[in-house]
N, C-alpha and C. Protein backbone atom coordinates (compact mmCIF):
# COMPACT_ATOMS: atom_id res chain seq x y z
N UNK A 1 80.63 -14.32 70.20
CA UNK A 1 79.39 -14.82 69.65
C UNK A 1 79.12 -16.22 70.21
N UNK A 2 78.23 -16.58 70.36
CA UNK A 2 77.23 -17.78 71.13
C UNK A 2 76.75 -18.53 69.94
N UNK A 3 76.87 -19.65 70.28
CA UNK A 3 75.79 -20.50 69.25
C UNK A 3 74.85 -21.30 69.82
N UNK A 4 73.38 -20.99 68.67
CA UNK A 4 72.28 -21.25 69.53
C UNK A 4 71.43 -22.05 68.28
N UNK A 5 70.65 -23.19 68.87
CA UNK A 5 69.91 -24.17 68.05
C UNK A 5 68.62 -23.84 68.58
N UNK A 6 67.86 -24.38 67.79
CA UNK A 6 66.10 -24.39 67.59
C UNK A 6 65.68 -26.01 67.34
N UNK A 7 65.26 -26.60 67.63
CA UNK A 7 64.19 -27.94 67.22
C UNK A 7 63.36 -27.69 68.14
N UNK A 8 61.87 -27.80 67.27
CA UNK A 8 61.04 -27.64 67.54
C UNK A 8 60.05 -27.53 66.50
N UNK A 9 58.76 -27.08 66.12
CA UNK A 9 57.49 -26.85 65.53
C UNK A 9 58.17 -25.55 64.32
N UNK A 10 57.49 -25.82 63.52
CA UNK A 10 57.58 -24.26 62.82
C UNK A 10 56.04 -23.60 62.09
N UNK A 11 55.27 -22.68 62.56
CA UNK A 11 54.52 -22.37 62.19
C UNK A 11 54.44 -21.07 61.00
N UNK A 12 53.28 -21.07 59.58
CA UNK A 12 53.60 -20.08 58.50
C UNK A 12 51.87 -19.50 58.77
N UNK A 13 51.91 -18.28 58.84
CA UNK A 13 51.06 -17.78 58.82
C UNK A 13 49.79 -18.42 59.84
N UNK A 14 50.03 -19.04 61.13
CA UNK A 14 49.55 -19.65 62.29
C UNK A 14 49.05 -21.09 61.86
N UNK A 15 49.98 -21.36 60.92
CA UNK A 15 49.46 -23.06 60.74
C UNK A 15 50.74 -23.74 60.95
N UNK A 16 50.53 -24.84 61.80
CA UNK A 16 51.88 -25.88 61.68
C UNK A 16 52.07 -26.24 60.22
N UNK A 17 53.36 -26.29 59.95
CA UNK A 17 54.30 -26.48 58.54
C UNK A 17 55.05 -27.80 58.54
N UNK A 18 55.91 -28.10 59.81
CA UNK A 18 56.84 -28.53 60.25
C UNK A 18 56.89 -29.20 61.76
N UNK A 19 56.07 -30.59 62.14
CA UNK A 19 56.46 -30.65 63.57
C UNK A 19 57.46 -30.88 64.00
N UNK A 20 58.87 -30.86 63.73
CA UNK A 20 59.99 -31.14 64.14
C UNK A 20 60.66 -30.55 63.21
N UNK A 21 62.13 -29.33 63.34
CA UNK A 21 62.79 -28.86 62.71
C UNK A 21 64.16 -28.04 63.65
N UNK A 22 65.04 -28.64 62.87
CA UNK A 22 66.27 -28.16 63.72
C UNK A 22 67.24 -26.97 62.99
N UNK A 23 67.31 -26.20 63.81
CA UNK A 23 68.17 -25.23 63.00
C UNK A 23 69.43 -24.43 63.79
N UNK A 24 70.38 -24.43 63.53
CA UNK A 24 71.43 -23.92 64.12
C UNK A 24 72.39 -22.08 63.68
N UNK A 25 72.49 -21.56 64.72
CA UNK A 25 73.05 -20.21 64.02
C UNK A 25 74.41 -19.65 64.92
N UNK A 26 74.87 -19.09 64.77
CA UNK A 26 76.08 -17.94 65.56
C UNK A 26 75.38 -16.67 65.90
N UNK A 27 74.96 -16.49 66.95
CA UNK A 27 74.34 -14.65 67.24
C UNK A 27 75.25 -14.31 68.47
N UNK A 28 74.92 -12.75 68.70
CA UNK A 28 75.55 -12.43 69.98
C UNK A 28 74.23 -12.17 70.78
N UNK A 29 73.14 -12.22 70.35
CA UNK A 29 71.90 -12.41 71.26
C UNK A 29 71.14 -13.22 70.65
N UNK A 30 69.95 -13.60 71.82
CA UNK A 30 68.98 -15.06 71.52
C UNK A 30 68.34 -14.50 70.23
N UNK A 31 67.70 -12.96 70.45
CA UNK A 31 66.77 -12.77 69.32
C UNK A 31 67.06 -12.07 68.52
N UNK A 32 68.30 -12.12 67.95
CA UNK A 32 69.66 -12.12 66.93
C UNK A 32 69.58 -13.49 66.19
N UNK A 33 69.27 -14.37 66.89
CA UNK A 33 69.25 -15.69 66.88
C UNK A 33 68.14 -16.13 66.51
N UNK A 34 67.09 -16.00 67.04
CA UNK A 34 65.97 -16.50 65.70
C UNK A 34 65.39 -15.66 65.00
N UNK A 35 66.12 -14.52 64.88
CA UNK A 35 65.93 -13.81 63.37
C UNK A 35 66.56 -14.82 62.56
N UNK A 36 67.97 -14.91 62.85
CA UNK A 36 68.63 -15.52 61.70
C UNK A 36 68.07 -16.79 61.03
N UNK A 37 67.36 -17.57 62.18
CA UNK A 37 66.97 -18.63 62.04
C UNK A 37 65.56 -19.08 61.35
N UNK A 38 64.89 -18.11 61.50
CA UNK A 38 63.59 -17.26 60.60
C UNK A 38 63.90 -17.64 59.15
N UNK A 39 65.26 -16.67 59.08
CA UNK A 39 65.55 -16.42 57.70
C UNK A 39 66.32 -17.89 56.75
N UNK A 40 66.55 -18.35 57.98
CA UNK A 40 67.53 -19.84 57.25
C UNK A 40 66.28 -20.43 56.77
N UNK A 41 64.92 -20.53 57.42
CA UNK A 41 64.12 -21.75 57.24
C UNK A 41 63.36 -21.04 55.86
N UNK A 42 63.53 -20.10 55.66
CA UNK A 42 62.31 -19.08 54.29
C UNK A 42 63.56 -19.62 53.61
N UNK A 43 65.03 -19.40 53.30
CA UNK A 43 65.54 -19.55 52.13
C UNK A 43 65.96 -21.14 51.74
N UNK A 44 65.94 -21.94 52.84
CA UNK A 44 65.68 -23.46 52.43
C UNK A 44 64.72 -23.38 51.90
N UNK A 45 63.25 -23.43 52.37
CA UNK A 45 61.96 -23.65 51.69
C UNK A 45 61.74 -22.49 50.57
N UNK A 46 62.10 -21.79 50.00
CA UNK A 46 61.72 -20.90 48.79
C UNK A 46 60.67 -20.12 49.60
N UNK A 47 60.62 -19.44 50.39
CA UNK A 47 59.24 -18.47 50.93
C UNK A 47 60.01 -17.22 50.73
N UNK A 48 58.97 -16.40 50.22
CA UNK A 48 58.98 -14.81 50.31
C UNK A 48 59.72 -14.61 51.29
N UNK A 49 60.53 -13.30 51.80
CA UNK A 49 60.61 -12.63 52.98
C UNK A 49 60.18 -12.37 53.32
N UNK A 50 58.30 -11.81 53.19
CA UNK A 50 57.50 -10.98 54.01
C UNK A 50 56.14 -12.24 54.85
N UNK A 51 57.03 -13.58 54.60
CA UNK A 51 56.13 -14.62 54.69
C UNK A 51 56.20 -14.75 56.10
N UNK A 52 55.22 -14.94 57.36
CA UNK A 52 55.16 -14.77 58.78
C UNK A 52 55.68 -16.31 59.28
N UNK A 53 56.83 -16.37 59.34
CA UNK A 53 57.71 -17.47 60.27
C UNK A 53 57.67 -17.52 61.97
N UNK A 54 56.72 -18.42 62.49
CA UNK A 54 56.97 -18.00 63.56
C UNK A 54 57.56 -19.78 64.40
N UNK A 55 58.59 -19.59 65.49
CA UNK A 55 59.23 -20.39 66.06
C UNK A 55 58.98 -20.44 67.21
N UNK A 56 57.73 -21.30 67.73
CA UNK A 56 57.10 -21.23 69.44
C UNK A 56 57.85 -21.82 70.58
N UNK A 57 58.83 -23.00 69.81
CA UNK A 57 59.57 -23.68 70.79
C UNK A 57 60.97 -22.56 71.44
N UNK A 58 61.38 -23.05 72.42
CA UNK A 58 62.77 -22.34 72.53
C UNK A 58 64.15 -22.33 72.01
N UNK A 59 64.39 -21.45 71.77
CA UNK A 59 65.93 -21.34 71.66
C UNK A 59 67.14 -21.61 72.62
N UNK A 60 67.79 -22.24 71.99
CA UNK A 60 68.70 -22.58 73.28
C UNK A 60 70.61 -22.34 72.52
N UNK A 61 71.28 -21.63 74.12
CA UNK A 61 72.89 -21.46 73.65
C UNK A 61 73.06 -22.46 74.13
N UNK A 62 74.41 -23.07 73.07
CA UNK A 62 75.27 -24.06 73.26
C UNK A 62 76.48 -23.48 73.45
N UNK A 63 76.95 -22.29 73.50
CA UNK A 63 77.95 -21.39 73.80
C UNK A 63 78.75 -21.49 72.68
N UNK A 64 79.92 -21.61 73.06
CA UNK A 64 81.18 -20.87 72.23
C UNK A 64 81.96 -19.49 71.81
N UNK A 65 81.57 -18.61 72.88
CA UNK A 65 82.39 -16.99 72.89
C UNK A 65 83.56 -17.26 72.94
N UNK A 66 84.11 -16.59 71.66
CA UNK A 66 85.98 -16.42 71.17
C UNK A 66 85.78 -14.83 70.89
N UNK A 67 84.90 -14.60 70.35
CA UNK A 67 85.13 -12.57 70.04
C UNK A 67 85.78 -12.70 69.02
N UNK A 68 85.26 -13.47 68.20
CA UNK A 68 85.62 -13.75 66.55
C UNK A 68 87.20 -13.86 66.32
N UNK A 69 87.74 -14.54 67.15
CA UNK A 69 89.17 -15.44 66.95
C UNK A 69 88.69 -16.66 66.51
């Protein structure tokens, strides 16, 4: 597994929310990776799950593959 950060913009339902927001996760793919990261920013802020999170900036790996050692 890879670890991959987000800072950047966060937009809810096509409105900026957030111009700067950093978020960090463990995926074995990028868009594994801002799913998770989707979901980190709805359960900090109290939003529904069906609430439209969208993350325009990029995602980026900082690595770290062990294969869960």
């Amino acid at each position: 597994m890879d670890t991959y950060y987000y800072d950047g913009p966060v937009y809810i339902f096509d409105q900026c929310v957030c111009s700067k927001w950093y978020g960090e996760t463990r995926a074995v793919t990028a868009g594994r990776a801002i799913s998770n990261l989707k979901y980190q920013y709805k359960k900090r802020h109290n939003l529904i799950p069906s609430a439209k999170v969208e993350l325009p900036g990029e995602v980026y790996c900082i690595g770290g593959t062990n294969n869960g050692r």
